[in-house]
Protein backbone atom coordinates (compact mmCIF):
# COMPACT_ATOMS: atom_id res chain seq x y z
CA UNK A 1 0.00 0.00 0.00
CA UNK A 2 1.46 3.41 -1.00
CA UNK A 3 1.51 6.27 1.34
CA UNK A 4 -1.15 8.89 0.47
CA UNK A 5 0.60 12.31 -0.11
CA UNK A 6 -1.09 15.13 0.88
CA UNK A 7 0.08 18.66 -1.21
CA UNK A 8 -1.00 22.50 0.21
CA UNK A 9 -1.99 24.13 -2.28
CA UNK A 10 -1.49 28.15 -1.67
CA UNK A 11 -4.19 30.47 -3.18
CA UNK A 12 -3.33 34.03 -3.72
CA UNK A 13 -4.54 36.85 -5.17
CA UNK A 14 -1.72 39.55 -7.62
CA UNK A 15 -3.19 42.79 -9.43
CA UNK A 16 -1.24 44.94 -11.90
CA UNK A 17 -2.37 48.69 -11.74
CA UNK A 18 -1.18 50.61 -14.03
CA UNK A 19 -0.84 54.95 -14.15
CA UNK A 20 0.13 56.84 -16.88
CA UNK A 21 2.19 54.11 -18.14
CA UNK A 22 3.75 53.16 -15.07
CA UNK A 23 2.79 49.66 -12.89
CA UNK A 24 2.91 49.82 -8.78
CA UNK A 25 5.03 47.74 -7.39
CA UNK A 26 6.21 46.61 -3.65
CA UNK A 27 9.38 46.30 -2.45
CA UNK A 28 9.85 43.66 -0.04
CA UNK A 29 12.79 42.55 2.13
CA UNK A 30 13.02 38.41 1.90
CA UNK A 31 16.17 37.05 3.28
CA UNK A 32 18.73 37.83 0.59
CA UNK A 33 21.06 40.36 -0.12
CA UNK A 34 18.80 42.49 -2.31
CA UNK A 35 15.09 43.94 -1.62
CA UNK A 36 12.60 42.25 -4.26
CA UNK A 37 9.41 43.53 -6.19
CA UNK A 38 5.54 42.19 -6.45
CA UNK A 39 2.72 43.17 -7.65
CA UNK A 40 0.78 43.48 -4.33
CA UNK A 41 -0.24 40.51 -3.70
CA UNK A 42 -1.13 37.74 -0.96
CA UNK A 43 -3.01 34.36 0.31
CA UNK A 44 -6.68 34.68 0.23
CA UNK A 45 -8.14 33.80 3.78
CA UNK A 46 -10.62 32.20 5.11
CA UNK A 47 -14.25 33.19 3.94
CA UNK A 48 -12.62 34.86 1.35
CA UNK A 49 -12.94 35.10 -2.27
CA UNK A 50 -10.31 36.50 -4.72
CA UNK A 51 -11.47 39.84 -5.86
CA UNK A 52 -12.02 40.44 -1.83
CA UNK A 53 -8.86 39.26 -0.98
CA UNK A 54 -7.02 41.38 -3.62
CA UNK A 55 -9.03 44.61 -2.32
CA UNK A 56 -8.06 44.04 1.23
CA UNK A 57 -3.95 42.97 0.11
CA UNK A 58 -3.78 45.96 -2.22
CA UNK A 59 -4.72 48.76 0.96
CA UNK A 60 -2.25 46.79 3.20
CA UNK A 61 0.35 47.19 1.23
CA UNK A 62 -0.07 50.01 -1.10
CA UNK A 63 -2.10 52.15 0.72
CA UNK A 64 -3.98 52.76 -2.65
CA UNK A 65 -8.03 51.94 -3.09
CA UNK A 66 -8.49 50.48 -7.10
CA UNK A 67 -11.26 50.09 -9.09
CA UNK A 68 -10.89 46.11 -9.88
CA UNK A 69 -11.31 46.15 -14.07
CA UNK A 70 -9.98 42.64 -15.20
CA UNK A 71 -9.43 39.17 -14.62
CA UNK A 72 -6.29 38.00 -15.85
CA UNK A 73 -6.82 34.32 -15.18
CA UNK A 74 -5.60 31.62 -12.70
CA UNK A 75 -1.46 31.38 -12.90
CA UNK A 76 -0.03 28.42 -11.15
CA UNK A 77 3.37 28.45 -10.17
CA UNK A 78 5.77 25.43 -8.59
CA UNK A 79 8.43 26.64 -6.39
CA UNK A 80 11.86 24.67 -6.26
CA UNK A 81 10.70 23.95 -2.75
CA UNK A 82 7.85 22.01 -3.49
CA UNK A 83 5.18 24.79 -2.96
CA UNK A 84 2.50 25.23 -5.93
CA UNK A 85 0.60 28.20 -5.83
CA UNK A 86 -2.80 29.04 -7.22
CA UNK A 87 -2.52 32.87 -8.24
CA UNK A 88 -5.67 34.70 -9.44
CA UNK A 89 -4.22 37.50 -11.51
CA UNK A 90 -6.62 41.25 -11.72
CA UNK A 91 -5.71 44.00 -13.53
CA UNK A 92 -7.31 47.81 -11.84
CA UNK A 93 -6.88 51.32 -11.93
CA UNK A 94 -6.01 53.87 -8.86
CA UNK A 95 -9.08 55.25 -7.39
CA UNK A 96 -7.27 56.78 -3.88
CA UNK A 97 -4.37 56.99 -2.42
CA UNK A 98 -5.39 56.57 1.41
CA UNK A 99 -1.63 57.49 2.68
CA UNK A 100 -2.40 54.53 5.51
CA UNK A 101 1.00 52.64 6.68
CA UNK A 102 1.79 49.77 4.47
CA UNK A 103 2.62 46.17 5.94
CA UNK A 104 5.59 45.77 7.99
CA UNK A 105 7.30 43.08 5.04
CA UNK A 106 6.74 46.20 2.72
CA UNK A 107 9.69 48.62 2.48
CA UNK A 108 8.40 51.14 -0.39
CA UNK A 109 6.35 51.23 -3.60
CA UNK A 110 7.20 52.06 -6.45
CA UNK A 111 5.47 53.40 -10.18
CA UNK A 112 7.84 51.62 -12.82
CA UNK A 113 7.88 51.56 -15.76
CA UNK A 114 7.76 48.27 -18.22
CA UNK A 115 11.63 48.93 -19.04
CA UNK A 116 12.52 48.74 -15.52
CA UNK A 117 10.46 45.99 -14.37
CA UNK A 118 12.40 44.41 -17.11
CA UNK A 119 15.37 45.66 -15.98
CA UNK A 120 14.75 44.14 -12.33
CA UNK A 121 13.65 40.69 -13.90
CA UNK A 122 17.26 40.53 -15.74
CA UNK A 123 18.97 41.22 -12.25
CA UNK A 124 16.82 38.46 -11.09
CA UNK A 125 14.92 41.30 -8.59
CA UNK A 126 11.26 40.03 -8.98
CA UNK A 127 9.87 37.90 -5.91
CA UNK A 128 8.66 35.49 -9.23
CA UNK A 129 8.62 34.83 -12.82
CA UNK A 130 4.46 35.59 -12.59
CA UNK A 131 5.33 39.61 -12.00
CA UNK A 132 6.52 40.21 -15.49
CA UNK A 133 4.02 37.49 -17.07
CA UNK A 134 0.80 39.39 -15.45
CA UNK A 135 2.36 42.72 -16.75
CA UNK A 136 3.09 41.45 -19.94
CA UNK A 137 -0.61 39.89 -20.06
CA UNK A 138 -2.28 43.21 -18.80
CA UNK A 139 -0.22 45.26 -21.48
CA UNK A 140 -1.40 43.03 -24.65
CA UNK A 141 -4.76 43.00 -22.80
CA UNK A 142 -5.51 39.77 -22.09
CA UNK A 143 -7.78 39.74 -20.15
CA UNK A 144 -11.66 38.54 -18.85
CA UNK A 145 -14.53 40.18 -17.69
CA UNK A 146 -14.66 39.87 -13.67
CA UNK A 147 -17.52 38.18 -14.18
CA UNK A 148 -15.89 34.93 -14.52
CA UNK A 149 -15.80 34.57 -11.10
CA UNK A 150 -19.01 34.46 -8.80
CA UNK A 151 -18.00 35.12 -5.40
């Protein structure tokens, strides 16, 4: 009899806002020598449901309130750890900047630009491979009605 082998699967919530060009970013301090950048982002809790969860991660750590405008789809991502993550992906706009303090893990946000989010992948500066892929999804605009999802 084989042993049964139970796998946590982590679901999270991302969201690429863009201004003027320009995405928002965190900067977060993980354990290595350098900071690295997110979208905001985060695990969707109990009772939750996606669009809720991104809401809620996107004050926390921004300090900005967005108008939710896409769905970008389900990414899953395998970490060299073991870890698979379930990532709902949203695009939005700014709505208000609430100038609340942002999580303690969160050092500073940033507006960048598509050149030096690229820039940051190349030094290997993004927390994961999904940052650039939702940006570069949002920018060619692919992308589903919220609807998709019933909450």
């Amino acid at each position: 009899m084989s042993a049964i082998r139970t796998i946590a699967i982590h679901s999270t919530a991302a969201c690429v806002i863009q201004r003027d060009n320009r995405f928002l970013l965190v900067e977060e301090a993980k354990g290595g020598p350098f900071t690295v950048f997110n979208q905001p982002a985060g695990h969707i809790e109990a009772g939750e449901g996606p669009m809720a969860a991104i809401l809620r991660e996107v004050e926390e750590e921004t300090a900005w309130r967005v108008t939710l405008n896409g769905y970008l789809g389900l990414y899953i991502f395998h970490t060299d750890s073991g870890q698979t993550f379930h990532s709902h992906g949203f695009t939005a706009e700014p709505a208000e900047f609430l100038n609340t303090p942002l999580d303690t893990d969160i050092i500073a946000t940033h507006w960048l630009t598509l050149a030096e989010i690229r820039a940051l992948s190349a030094q290997q500066r993004l927390r994961s491979p999904l940052v650039l892929k939702r940006i570069e999804d949002a920018v060619s605009e692919c992308c589903y009605p919220l609807s998709v999802i019933q909450e």
